[in-house]
Protein backbone atom coordinates (compact mmCIF):
# COMPACT_ATOMS: atom_id res chain seq x y z
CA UNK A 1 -13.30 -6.65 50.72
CA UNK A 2 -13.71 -3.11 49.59
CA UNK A 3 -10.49 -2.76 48.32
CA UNK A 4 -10.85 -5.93 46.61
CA UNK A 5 -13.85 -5.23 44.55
CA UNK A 6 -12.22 -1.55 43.58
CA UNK A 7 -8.91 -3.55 42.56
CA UNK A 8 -11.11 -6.12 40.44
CA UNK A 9 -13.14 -2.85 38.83
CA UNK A 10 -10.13 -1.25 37.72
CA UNK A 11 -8.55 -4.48 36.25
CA UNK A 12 -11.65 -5.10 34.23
CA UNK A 13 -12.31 -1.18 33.23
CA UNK A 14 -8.77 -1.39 31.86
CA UNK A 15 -9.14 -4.67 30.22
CA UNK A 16 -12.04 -3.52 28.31
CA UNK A 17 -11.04 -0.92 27.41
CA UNK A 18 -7.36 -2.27 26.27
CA UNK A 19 -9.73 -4.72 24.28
CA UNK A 20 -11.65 -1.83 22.75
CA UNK A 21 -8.88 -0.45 21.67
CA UNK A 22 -7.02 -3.54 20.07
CA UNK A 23 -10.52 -4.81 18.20
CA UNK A 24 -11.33 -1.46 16.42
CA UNK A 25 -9.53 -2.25 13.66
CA UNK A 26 -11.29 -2.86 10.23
CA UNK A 27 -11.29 -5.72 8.20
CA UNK A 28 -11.07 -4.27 4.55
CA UNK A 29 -7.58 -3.72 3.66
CA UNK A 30 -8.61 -0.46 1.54
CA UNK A 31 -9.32 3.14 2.81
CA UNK A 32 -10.87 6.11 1.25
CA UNK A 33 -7.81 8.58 2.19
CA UNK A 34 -8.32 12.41 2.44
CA UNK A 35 -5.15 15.15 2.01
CA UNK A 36 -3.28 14.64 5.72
CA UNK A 37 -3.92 18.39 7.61
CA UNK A 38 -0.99 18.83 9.96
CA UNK A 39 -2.62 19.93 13.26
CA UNK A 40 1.03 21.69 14.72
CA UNK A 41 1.10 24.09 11.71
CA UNK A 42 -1.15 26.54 10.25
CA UNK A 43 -2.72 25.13 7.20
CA UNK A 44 -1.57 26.63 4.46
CA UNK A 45 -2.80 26.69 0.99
CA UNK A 46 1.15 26.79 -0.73
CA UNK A 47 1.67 24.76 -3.31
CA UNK A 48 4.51 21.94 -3.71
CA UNK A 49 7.13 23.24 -6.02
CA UNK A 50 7.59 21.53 -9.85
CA UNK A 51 10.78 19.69 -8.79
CA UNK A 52 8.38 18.29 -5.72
CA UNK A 53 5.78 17.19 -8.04
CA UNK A 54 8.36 15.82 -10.73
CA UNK A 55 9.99 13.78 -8.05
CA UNK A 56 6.19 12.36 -6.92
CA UNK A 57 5.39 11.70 -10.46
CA UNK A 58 8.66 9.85 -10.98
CA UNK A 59 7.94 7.98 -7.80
CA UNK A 60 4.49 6.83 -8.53
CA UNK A 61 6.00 5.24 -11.56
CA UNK A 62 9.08 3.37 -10.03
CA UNK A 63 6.73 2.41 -7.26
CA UNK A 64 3.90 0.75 -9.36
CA UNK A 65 6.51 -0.83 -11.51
CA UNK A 66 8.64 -1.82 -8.46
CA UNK A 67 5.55 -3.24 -6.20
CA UNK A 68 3.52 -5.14 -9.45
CA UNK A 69 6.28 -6.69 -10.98
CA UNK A 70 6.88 -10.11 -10.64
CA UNK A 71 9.58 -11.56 -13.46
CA UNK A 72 10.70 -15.37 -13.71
CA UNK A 73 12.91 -14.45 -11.10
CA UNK A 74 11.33 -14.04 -8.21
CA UNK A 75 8.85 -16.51 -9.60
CA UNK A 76 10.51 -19.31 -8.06
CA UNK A 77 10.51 -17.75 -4.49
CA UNK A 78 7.18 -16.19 -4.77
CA UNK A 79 5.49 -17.25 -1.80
CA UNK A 80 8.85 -18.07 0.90
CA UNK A 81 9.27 -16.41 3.95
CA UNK A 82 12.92 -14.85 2.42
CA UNK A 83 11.16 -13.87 -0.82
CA UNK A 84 8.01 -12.06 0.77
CA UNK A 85 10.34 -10.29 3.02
CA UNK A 86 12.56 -9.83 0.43
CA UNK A 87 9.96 -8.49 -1.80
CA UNK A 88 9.15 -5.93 1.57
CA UNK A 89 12.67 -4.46 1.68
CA UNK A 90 12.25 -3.38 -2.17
CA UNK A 91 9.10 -1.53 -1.19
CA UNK A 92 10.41 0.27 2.33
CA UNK A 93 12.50 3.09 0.35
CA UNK A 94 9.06 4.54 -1.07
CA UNK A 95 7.22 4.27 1.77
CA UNK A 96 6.84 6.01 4.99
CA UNK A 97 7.63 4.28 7.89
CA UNK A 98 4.28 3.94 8.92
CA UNK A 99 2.99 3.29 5.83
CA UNK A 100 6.03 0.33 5.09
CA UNK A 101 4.70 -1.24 8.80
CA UNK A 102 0.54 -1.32 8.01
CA UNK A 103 2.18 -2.65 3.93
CA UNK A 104 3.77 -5.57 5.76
CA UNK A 105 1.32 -6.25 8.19
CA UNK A 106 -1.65 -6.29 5.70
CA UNK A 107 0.33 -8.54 3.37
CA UNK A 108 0.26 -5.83 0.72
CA UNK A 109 3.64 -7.04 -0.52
CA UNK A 110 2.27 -10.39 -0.99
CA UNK A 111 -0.54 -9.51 -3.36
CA UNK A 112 1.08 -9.63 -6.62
CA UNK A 113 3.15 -12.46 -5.54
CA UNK A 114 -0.30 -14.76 -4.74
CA UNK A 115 -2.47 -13.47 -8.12
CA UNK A 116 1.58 -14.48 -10.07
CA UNK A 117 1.26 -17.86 -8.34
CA UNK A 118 -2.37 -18.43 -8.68
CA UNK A 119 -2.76 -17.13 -12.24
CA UNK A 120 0.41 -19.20 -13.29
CA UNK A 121 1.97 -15.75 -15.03
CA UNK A 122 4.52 -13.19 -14.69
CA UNK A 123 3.41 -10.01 -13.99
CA UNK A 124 4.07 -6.61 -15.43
CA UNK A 125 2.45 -2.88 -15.35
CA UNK A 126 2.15 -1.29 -18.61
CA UNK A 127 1.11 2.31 -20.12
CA UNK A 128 1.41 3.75 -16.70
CA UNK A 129 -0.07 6.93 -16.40
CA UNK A 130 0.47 9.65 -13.45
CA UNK A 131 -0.32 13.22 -12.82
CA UNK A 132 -0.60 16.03 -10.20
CA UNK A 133 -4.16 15.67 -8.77
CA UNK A 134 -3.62 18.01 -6.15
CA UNK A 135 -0.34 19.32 -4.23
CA UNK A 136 0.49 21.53 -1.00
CA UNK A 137 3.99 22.35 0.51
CA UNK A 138 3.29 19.50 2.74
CA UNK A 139 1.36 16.61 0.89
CA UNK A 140 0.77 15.69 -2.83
CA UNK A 141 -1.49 13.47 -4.09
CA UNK A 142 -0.99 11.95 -7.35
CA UNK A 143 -3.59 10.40 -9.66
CA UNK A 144 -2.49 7.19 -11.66
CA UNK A 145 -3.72 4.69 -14.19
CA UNK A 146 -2.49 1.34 -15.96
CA UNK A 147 -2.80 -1.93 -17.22
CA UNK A 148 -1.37 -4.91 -15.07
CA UNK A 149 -0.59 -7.37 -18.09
CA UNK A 150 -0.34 -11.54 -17.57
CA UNK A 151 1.98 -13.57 -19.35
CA UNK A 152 3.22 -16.71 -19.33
CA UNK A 153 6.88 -17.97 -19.14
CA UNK A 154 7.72 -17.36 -23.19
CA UNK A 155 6.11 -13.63 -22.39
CA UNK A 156 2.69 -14.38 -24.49
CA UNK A 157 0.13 -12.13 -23.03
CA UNK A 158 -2.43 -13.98 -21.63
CA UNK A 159 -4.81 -11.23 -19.90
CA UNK A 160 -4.85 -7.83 -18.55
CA UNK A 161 -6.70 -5.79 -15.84
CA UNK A 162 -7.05 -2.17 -15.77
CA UNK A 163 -6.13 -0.29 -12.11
CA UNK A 164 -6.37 2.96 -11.28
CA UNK A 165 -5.99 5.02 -7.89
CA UNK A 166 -4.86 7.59 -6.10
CA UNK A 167 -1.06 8.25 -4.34
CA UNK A 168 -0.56 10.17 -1.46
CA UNK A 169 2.83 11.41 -1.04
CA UNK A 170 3.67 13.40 2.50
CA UNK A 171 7.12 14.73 3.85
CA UNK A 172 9.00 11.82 5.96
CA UNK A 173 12.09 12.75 7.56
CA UNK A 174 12.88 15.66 4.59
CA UNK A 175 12.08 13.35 2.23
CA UNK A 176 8.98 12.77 0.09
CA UNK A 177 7.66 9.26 0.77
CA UNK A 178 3.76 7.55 0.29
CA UNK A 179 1.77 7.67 3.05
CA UNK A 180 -1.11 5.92 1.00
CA UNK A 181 -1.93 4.35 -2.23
CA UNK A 182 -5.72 3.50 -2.60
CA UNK A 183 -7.01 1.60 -5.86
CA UNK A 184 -9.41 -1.00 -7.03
CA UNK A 185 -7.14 -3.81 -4.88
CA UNK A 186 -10.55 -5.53 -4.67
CA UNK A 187 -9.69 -6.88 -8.51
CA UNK A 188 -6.43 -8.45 -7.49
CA UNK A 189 -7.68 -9.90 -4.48
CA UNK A 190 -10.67 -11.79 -5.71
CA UNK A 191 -7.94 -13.63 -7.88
CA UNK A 192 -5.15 -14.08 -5.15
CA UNK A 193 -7.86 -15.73 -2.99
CA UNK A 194 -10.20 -17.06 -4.85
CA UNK A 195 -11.09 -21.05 -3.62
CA UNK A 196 -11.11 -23.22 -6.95
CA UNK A 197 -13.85 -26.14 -6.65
């Protein structure tokens, strides 16, 4: 009986705290990210060469152009299975590989698509602007603003929305790929799920 109630006591120590572990996660897609610190080297206060910084800048642009960009067509496969994993695969090359699993997982790819279909527009970023907030050997973080413009099918604007946020670029495999991009999402998601009455 002893052995019993110590076998029952371990399987419900572990389950709770398996189930602690699993139900920490938060519920708002969007975190306030600090510079990475790499805890296996000594920190170093080195900056990231020009060429690094160029080829962050140069990122941050393909990326916001690549990720907000929805033409007439994808328009038609907007929200499929194919196209939303479709729409994935375009993002994975700028991403880390942690960063490309938590982007699929939190539907991040399917934003743009949802506000395209709900708003009944094509999407485009415009007067995007980057630059160097900070930069260290290891990490760079790059500061970025735009407009996200609405049109319809013949390309007449209908409406625009300002965005603006921070990129966090880190090393990934010798290659410089973004760990993070935080920015007023908040905008784009009151209109991708907004309930009409």
């Amino acid at each position: 009986m002893r052995k019993l109630v110590s076998v029952m006591s371990t399987v419900l120590l572990s389950s709770a705290m398996i189930m602690g572990c699993t139900e920490s996660k938060t519920t708002d897609p969007v975190q306030e990210t600090t510079p990475p610190t790499n805890q296996q080297n000594i920190p170093t206060s080195e900056k990231a060469t020009a060429q690094d910084e160029q080829k962050a800048l140069d990122m941050s642009l393909e990326y916001k152009k690549t990720e907000l960009t929805v033409d007439y067509a994808d328009y038609e496969d907007t929200l499929t299975v194919e196209g939303l994993l479709a729409k994935g695969e375009t993002m994975k090359p700028f991403l880390t590989e942690k960063n490309y699993e938590s982007y699929m997982a939190n539907r991040y790819a399917t934003l743009p698509l949802m506000v395209a279909d709900k708003e009944k527009a094509l999407l485009h970023p415009e007067n995007i602007l980057v630059e160097i907030k900070e930069s260290k050997n290891d990490w760079i973080l790059v500061e970025y603003r735009l407009n996200l413009a609405f049109a319809d099918r013949e390309g007449q604007q209908l409406k625009n929305i300002p965005l603006s946020g921070d990129i966090t670029f880190l090393q990934d495999q010798g290659e410089w790929r973004i760990q993070d991009d935080t920015y007023n999402i908040k905008e784009l998601q009151d209109i991708a799920y907004e309930v009409k009455e």
